[in-house]
C-alpha atoms as a PDB file:
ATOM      1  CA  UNK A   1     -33.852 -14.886 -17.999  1.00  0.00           C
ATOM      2  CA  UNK A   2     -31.264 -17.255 -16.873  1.00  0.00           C
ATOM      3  CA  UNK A   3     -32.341 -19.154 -14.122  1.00  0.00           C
ATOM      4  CA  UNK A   4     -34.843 -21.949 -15.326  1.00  0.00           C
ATOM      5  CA  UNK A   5     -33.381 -25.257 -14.334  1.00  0.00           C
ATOM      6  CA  UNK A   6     -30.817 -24.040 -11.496  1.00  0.00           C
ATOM      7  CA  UNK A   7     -31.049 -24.957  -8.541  1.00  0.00           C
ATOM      8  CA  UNK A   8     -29.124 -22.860  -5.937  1.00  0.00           C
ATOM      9  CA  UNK A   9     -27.447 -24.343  -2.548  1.00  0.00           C
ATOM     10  CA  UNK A  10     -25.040 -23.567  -0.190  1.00  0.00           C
ATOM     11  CA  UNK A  11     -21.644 -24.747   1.197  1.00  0.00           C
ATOM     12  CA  UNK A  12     -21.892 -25.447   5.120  1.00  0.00           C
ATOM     13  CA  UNK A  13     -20.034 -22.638   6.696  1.00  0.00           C
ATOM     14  CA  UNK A  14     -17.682 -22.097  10.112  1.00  0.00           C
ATOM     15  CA  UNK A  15     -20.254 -19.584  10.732  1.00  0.00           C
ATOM     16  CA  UNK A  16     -23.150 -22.008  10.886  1.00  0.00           C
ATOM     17  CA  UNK A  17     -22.154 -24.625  13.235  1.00  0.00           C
ATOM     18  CA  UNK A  18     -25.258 -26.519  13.648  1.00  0.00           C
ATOM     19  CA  UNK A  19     -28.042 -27.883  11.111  1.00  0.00           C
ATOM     20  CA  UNK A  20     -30.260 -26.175  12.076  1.00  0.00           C
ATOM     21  CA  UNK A  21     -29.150 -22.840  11.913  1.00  0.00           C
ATOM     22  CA  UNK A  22     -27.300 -23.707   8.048  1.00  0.00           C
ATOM     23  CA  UNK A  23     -30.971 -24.027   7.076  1.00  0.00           C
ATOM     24  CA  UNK A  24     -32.138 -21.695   8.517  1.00  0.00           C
ATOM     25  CA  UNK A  25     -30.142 -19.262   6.680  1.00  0.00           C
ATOM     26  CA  UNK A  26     -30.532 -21.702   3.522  1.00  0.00           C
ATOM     27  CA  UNK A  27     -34.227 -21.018   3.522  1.00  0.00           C
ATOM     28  CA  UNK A  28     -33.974 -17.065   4.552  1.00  0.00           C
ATOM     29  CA  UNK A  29     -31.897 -16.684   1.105  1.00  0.00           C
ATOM     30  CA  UNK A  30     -34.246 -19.077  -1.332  1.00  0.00           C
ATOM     31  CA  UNK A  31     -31.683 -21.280  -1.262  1.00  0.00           C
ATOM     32  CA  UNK A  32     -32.768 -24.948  -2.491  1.00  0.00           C
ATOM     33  CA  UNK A  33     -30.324 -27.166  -0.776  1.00  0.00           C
ATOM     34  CA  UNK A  34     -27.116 -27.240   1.789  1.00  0.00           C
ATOM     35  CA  UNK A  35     -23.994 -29.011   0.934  1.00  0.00           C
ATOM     36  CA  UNK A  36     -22.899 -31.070   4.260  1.00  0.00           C
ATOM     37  CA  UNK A  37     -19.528 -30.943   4.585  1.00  0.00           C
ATOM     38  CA  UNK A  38     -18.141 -34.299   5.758  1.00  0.00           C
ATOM     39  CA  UNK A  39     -14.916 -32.658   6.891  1.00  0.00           C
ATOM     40  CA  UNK A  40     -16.856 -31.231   9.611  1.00  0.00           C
ATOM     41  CA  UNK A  41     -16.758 -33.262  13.262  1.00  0.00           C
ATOM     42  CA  UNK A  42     -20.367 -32.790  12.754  1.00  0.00           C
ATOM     43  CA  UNK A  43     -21.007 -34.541   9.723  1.00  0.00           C
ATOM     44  CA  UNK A  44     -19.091 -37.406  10.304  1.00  0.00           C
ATOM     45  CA  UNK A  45     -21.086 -40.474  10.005  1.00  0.00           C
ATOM     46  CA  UNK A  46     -21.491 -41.652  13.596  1.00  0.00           C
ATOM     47  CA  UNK A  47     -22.972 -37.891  14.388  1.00  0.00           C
ATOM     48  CA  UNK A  48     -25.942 -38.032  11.653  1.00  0.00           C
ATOM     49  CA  UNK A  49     -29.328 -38.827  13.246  1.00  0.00           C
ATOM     50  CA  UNK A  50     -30.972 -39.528  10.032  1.00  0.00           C
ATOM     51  CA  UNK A  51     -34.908 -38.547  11.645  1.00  0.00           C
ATOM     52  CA  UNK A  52     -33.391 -35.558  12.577  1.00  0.00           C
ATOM     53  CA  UNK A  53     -31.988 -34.141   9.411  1.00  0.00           C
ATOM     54  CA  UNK A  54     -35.128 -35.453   7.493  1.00  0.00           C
ATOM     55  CA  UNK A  55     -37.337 -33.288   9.933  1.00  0.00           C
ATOM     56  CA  UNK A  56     -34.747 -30.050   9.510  1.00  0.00           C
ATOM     57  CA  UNK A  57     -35.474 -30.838   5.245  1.00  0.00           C
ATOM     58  CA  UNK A  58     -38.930 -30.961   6.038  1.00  0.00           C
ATOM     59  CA  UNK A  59     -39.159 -27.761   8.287  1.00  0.00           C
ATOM     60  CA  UNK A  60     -37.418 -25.358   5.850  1.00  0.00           C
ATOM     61  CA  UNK A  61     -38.179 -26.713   3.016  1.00  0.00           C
ATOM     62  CA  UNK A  62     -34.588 -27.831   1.182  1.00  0.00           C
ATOM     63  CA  UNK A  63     -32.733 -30.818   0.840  1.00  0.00           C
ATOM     64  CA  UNK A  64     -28.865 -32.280   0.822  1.00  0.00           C
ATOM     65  CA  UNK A  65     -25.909 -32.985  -1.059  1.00  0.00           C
ATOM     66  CA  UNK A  66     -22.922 -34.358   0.223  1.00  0.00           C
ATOM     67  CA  UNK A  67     -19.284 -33.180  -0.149  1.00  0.00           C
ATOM     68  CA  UNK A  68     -17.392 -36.458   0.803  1.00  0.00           C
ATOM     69  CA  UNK A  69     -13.864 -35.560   3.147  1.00  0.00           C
ATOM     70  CA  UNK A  70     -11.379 -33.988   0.911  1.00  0.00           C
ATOM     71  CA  UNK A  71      -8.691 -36.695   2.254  1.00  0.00           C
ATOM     72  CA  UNK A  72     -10.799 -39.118   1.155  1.00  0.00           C
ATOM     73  CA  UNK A  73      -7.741 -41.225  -1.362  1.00  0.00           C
ATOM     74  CA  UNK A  74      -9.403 -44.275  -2.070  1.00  0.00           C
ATOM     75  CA  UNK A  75      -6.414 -45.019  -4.367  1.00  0.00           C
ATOM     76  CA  UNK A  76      -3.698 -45.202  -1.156  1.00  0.00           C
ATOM     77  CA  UNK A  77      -0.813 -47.630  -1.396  1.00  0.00           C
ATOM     78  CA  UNK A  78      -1.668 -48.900   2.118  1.00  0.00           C
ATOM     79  CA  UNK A  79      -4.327 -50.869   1.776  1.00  0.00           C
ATOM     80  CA  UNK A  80      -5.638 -50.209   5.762  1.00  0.00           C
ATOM     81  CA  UNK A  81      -6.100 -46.290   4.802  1.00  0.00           C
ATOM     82  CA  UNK A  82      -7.596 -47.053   1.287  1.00  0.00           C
ATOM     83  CA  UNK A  83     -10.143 -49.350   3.058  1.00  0.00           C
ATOM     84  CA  UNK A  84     -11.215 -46.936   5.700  1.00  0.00           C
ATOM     85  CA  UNK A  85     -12.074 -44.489   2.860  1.00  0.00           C
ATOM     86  CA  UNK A  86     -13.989 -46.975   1.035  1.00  0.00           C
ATOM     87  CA  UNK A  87     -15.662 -47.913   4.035  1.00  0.00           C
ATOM     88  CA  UNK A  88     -16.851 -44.330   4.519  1.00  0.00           C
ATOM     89  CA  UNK A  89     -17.999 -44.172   0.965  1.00  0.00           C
ATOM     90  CA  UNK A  90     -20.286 -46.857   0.816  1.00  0.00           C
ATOM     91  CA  UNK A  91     -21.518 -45.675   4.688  1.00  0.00           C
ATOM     92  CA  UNK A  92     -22.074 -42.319   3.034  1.00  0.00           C
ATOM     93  CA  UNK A  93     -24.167 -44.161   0.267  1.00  0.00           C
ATOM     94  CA  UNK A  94     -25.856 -46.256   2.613  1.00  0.00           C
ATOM     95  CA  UNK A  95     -26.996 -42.706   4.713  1.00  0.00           C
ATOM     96  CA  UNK A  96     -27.683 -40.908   1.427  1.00  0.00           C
ATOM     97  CA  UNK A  97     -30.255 -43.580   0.080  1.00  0.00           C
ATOM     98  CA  UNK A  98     -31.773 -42.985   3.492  1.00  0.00           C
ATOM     99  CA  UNK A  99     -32.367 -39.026   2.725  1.00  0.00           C
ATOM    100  CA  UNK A 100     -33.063 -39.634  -0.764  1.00  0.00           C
ATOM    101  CA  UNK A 101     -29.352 -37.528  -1.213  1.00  0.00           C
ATOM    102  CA  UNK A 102     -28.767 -37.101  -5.343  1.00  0.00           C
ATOM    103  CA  UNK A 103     -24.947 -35.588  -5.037  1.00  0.00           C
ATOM    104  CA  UNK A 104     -21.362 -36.917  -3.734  1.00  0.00           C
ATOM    105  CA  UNK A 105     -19.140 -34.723  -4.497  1.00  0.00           C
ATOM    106  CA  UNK A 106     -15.538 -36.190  -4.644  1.00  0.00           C
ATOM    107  CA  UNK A 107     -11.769 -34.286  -5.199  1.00  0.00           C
ATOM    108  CA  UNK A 108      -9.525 -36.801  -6.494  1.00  0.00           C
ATOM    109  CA  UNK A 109      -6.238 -36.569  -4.722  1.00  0.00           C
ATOM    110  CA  UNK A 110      -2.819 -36.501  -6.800  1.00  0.00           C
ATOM    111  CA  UNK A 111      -1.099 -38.134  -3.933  1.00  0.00           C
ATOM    112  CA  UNK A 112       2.313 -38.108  -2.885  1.00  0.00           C
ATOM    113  CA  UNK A 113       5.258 -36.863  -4.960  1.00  0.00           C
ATOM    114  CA  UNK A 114       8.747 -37.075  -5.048  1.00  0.00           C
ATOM    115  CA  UNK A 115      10.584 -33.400  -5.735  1.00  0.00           C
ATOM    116  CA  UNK A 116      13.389 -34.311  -8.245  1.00  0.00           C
ATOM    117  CA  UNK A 117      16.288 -31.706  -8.964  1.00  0.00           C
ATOM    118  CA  UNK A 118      14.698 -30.878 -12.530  1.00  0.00           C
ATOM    119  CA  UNK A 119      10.600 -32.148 -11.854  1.00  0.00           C
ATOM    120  CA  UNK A 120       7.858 -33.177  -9.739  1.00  0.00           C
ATOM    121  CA  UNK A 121       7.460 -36.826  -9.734  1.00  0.00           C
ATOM    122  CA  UNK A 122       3.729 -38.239  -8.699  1.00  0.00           C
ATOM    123  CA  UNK A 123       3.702 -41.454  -6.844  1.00  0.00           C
ATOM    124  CA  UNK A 124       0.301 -42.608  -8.664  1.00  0.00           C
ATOM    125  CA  UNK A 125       2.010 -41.488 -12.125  1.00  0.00           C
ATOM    126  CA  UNK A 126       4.856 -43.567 -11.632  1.00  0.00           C
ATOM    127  CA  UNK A 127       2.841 -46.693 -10.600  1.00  0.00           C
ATOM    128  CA  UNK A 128      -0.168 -45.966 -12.856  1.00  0.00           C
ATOM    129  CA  UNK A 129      -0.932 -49.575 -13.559  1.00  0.00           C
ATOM    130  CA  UNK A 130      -1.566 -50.021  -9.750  1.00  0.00           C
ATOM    131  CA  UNK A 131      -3.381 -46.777  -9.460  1.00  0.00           C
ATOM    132  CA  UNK A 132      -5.767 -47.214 -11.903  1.00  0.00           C
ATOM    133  CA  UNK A 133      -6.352 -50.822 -10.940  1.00  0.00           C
ATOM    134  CA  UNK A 134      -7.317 -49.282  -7.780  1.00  0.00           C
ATOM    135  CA  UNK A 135      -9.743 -46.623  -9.730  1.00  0.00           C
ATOM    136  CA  UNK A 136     -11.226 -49.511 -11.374  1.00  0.00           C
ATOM    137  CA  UNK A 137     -11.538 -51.565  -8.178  1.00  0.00           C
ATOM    138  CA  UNK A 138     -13.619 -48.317  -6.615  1.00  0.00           C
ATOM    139  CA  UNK A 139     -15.719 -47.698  -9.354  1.00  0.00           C
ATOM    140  CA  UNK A 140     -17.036 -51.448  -9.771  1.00  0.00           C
ATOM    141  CA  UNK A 141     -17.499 -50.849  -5.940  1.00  0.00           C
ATOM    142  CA  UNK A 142     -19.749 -47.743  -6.584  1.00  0.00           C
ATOM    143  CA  UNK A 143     -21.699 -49.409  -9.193  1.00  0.00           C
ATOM    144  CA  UNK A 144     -22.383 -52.250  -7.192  1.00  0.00           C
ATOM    145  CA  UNK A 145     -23.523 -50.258  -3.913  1.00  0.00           C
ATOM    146  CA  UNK A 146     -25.242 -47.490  -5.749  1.00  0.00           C
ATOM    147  CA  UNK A 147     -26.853 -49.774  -8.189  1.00  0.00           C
ATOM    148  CA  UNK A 148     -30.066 -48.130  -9.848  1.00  0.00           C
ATOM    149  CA  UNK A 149     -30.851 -45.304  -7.315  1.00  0.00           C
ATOM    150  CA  UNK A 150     -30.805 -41.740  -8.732  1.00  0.00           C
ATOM    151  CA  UNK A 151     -27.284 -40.944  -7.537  1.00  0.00           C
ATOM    152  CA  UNK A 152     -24.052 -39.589  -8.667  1.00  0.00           C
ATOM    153  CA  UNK A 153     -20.752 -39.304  -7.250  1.00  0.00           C
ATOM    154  CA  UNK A 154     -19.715 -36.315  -8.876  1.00  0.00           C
ATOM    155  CA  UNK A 155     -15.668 -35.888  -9.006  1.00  0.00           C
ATOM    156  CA  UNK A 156     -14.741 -32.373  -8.616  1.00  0.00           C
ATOM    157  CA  UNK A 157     -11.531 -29.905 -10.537  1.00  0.00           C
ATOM    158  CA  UNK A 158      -9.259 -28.361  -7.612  1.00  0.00           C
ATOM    159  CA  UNK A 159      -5.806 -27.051  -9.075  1.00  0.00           C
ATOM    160  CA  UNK A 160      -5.534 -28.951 -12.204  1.00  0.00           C
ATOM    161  CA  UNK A 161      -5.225 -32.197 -13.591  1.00  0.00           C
ATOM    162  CA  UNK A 162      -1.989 -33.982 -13.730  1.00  0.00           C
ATOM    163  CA  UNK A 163      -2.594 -36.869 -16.898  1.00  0.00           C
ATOM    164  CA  UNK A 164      -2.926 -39.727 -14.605  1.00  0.00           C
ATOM    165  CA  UNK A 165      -6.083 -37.758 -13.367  1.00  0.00           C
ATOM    166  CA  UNK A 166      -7.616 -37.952 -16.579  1.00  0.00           C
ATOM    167  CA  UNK A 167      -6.767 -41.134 -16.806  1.00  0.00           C
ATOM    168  CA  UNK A 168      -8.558 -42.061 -14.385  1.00  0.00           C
ATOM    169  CA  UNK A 169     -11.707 -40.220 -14.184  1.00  0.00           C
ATOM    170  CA  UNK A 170     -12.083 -41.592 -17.945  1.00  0.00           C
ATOM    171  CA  UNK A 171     -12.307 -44.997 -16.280  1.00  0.00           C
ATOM    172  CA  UNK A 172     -15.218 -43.532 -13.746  1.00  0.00           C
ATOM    173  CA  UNK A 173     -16.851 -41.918 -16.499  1.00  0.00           C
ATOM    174  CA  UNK A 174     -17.549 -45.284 -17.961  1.00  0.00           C
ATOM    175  CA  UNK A 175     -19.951 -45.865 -14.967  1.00  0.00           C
ATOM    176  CA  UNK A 176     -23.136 -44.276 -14.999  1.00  0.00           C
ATOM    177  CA  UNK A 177     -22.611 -43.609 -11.225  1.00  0.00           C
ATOM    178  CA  UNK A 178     -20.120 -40.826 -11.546  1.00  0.00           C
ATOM    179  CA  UNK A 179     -20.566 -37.703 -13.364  1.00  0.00           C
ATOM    180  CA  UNK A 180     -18.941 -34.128 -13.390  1.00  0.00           C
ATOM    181  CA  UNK A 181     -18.212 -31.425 -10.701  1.00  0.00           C
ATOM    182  CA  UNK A 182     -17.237 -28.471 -12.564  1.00  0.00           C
ATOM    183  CA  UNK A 183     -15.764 -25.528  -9.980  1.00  0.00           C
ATOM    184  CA  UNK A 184     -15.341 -22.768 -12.025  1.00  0.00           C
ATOM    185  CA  UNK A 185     -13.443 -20.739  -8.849  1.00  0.00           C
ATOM    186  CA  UNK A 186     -10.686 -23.124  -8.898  1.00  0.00           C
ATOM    187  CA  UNK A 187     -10.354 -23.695 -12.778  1.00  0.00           C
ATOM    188  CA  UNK A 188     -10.385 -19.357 -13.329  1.00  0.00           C
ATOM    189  CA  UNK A 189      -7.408 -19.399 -10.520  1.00  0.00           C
ATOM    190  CA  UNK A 190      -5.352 -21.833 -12.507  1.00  0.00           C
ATOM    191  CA  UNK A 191      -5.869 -20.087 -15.877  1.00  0.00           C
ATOM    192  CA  UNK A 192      -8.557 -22.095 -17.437  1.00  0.00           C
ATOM    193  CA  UNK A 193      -6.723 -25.371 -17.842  1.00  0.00           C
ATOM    194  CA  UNK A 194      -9.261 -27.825 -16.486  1.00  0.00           C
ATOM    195  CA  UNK A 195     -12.319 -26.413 -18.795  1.00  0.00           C
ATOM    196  CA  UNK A 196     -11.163 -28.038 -22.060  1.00  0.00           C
ATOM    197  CA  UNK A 197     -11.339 -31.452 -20.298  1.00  0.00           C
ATOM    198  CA  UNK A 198     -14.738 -30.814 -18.464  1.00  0.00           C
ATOM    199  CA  UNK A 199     -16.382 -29.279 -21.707  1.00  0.00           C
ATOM    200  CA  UNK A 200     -14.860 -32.370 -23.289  1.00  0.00           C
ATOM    201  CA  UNK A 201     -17.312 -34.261 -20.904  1.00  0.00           C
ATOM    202  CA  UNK A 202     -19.737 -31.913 -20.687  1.00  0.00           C
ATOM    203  CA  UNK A 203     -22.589 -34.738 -21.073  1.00  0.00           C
ATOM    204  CA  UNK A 204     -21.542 -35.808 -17.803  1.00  0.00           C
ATOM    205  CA  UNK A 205     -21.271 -32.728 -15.984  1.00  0.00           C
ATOM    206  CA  UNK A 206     -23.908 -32.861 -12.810  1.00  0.00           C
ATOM    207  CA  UNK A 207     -22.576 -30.406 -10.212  1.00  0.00           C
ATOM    208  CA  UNK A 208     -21.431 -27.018 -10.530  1.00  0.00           C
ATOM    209  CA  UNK A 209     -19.370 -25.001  -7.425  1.00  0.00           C
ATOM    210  CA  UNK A 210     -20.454 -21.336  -8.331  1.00  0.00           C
ATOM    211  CA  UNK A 211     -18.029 -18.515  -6.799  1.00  0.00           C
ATOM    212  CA  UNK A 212     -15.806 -15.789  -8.440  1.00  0.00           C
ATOM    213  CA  UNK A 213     -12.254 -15.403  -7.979  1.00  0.00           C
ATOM    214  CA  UNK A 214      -9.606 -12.465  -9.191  1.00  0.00           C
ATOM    215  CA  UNK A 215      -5.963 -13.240  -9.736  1.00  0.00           C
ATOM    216  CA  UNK A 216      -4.984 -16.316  -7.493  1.00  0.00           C
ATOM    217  CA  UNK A 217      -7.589 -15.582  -5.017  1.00  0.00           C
ATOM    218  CA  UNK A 218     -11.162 -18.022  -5.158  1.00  0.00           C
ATOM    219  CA  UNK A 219     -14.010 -18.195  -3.231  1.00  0.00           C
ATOM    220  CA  UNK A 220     -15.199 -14.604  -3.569  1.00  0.00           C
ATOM    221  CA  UNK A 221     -18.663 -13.393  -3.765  1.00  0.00           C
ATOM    222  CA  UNK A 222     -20.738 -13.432  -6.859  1.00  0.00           C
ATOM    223  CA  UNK A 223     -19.941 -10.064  -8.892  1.00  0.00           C
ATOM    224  CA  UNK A 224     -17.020  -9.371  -7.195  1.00  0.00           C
ATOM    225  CA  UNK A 225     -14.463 -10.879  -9.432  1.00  0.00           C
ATOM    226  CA  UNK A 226     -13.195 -10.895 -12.825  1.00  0.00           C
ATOM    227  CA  UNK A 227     -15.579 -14.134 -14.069  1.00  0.00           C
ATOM    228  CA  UNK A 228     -18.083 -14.037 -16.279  1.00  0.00           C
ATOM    229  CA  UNK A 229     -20.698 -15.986 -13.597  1.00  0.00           C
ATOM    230  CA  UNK A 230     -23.579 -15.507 -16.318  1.00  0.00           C
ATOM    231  CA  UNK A 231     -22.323 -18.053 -18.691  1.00  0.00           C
ATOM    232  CA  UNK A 232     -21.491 -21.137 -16.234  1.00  0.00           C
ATOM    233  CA  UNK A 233     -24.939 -20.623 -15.117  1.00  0.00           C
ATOM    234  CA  UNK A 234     -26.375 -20.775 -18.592  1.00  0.00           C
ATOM    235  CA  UNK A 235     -24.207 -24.006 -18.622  1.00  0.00           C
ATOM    236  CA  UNK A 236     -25.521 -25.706 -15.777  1.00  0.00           C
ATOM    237  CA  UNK A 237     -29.251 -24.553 -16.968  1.00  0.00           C
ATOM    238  CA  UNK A 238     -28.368 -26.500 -20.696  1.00  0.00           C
ATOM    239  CA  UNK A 239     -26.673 -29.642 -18.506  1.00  0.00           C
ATOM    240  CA  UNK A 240     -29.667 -29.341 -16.130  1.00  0.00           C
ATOM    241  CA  UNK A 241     -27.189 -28.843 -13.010  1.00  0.00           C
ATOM    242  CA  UNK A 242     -27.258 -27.839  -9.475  1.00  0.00           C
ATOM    243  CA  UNK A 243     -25.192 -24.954  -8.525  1.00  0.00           C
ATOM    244  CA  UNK A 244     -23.723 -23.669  -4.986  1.00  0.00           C
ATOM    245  CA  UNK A 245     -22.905 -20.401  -4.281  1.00  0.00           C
ATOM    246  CA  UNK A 246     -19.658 -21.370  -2.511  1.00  0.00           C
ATOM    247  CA  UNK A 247     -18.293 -18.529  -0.797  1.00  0.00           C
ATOM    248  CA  UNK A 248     -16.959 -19.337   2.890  1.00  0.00           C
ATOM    249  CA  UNK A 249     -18.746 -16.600   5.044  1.00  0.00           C
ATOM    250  CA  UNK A 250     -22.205 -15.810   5.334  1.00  0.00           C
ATOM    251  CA  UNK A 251     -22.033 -12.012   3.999  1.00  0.00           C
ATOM    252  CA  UNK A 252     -20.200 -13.539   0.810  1.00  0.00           C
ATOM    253  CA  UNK A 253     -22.823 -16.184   0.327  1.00  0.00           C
ATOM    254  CA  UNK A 254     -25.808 -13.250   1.261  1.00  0.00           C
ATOM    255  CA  UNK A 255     -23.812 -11.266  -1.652  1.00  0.00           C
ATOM    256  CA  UNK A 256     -23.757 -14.167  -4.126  1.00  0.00           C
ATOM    257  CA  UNK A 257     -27.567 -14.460  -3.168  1.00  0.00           C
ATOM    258  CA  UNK A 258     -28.036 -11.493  -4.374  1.00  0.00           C
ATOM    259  CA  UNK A 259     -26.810 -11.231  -7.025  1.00  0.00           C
ATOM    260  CA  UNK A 260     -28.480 -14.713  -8.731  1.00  0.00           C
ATOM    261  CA  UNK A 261     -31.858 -12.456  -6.996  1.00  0.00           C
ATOM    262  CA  UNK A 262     -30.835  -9.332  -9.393  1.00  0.00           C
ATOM    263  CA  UNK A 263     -29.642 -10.768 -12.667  1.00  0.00           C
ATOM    264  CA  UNK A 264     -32.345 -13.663 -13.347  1.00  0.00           C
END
């Protein structure tokens, strides 16, 4: 038996372009909770009627977590752009207290580079005393507006981390406020190279994206790939963490679905 702790969500999809009908099909597949997608027009803050997603929790019996926009570079050199996206962050904080909302998760952006004839040259690397005076800067920011509520703004892997990325999310690990998104999609398509530095951390580790992947390609369905799914979920069952099946179409996620159903 593998699935004791788990609990299972679900992206928001293209397919599902309302609430309503995202938890619908959350709830038809004994789903737990639905990832809201703040890239979505939406889910942008000035289109949330916080009554009405409480009632849509209420009605099919899930909840939220929040994937914050995946522009969202809170570390920009201008400071107009990095203070719109710290604006939306502590919005999004203010909203999730509201819906008693447990999860941010958070991609931390590598930024600009520079292509050199011989290397790849990363703005935030080459200025890393101003970029990580800007990761500090946030993080004091999220303690402060987060204080002592049950929340975690949980930073996620993507397509693996340069060393100034490490860097930093060292510094945000020293807040109790952020923890761990390990996507295990992403860090099969890149050859393993973010899972040394996550298990490193593994105390910290929160959120878990849950899809399979073969060669270079992610987001597949559960079972339908080359990775062995059965031992990331025993991981997030020993680090107590959710896990979304996050495939981008409703037949992968039924799939996925089904297969958590048939090998628990």
């Amino acid at each position: 038996m593998i699935l004791d702790v788990v609990n299972f969500g679900m992206p928001t999809l293209i397919e599902t372009s309302t609430l309503p009908e995202c938890a619908k099909l959350c709830a038809e597949l004994g789903l737990d909770f639905i990832e809201l997608n703040m890239n979505m027009p939406q889910y942008q803050l000035d289109k949330i009627d916080v009554e009405h997603f409480k009632d849509i929790a209420d009605k099919y019996g899930i909840y939220y977590t929040i994937h914050l926009d995946e522009n969202l570079n809170i570390c920009d050199f201008n400071p107009y752009v990095a203070d719109a996206y710290k604006r939306t962050v502590t919005d999004t904080v203010d909203f999730a207290k509201k819906l008693n909302i447990k999860v941010l998760n958070m991609h931390l952006p590598k930024g600009v580079y520079f292509t050199l004839p011989n290397k790849k040259v990363y703005l935030f690397s080459e200025y890393i005393e101003r970029y990580l005076k800007s990761i500090i800067d946030f993080r004091d920011m999220c303690d402060q507006i987060i204080g002592n509520e049950d929340m975690k703004i949980c930073i996620e892997n993507c397509d693996g981390y340069e060393d100034f990325q490490k860097e930093a999310i060292e510094l945000l690990l020293e807040s109790k406020v952020f923890a761990l998104t390990f996507d295990v999609g992403h860090n099969y398509a890149i050859g393993g190279t973010d899972e040394e530095f996550i298990m490193k951390h593994k105390d910290r580790l929160h959120h878990i994206h849950l899809h399979d992947a073969k060669d270079s390609r992610n987001h597949l369905a559960l079972g339908t790939g080359e990775i062995d799914i059965k031992k990331y979920i025993n991981l997030a069952n020993k680090q107590k963490c959710r896990a979304i099946l996050e495939t981008k179409t409703i037949d992968g996620l039924r799939i996925s679905a089904e297969w958590v159903k048939n090998n628990a």
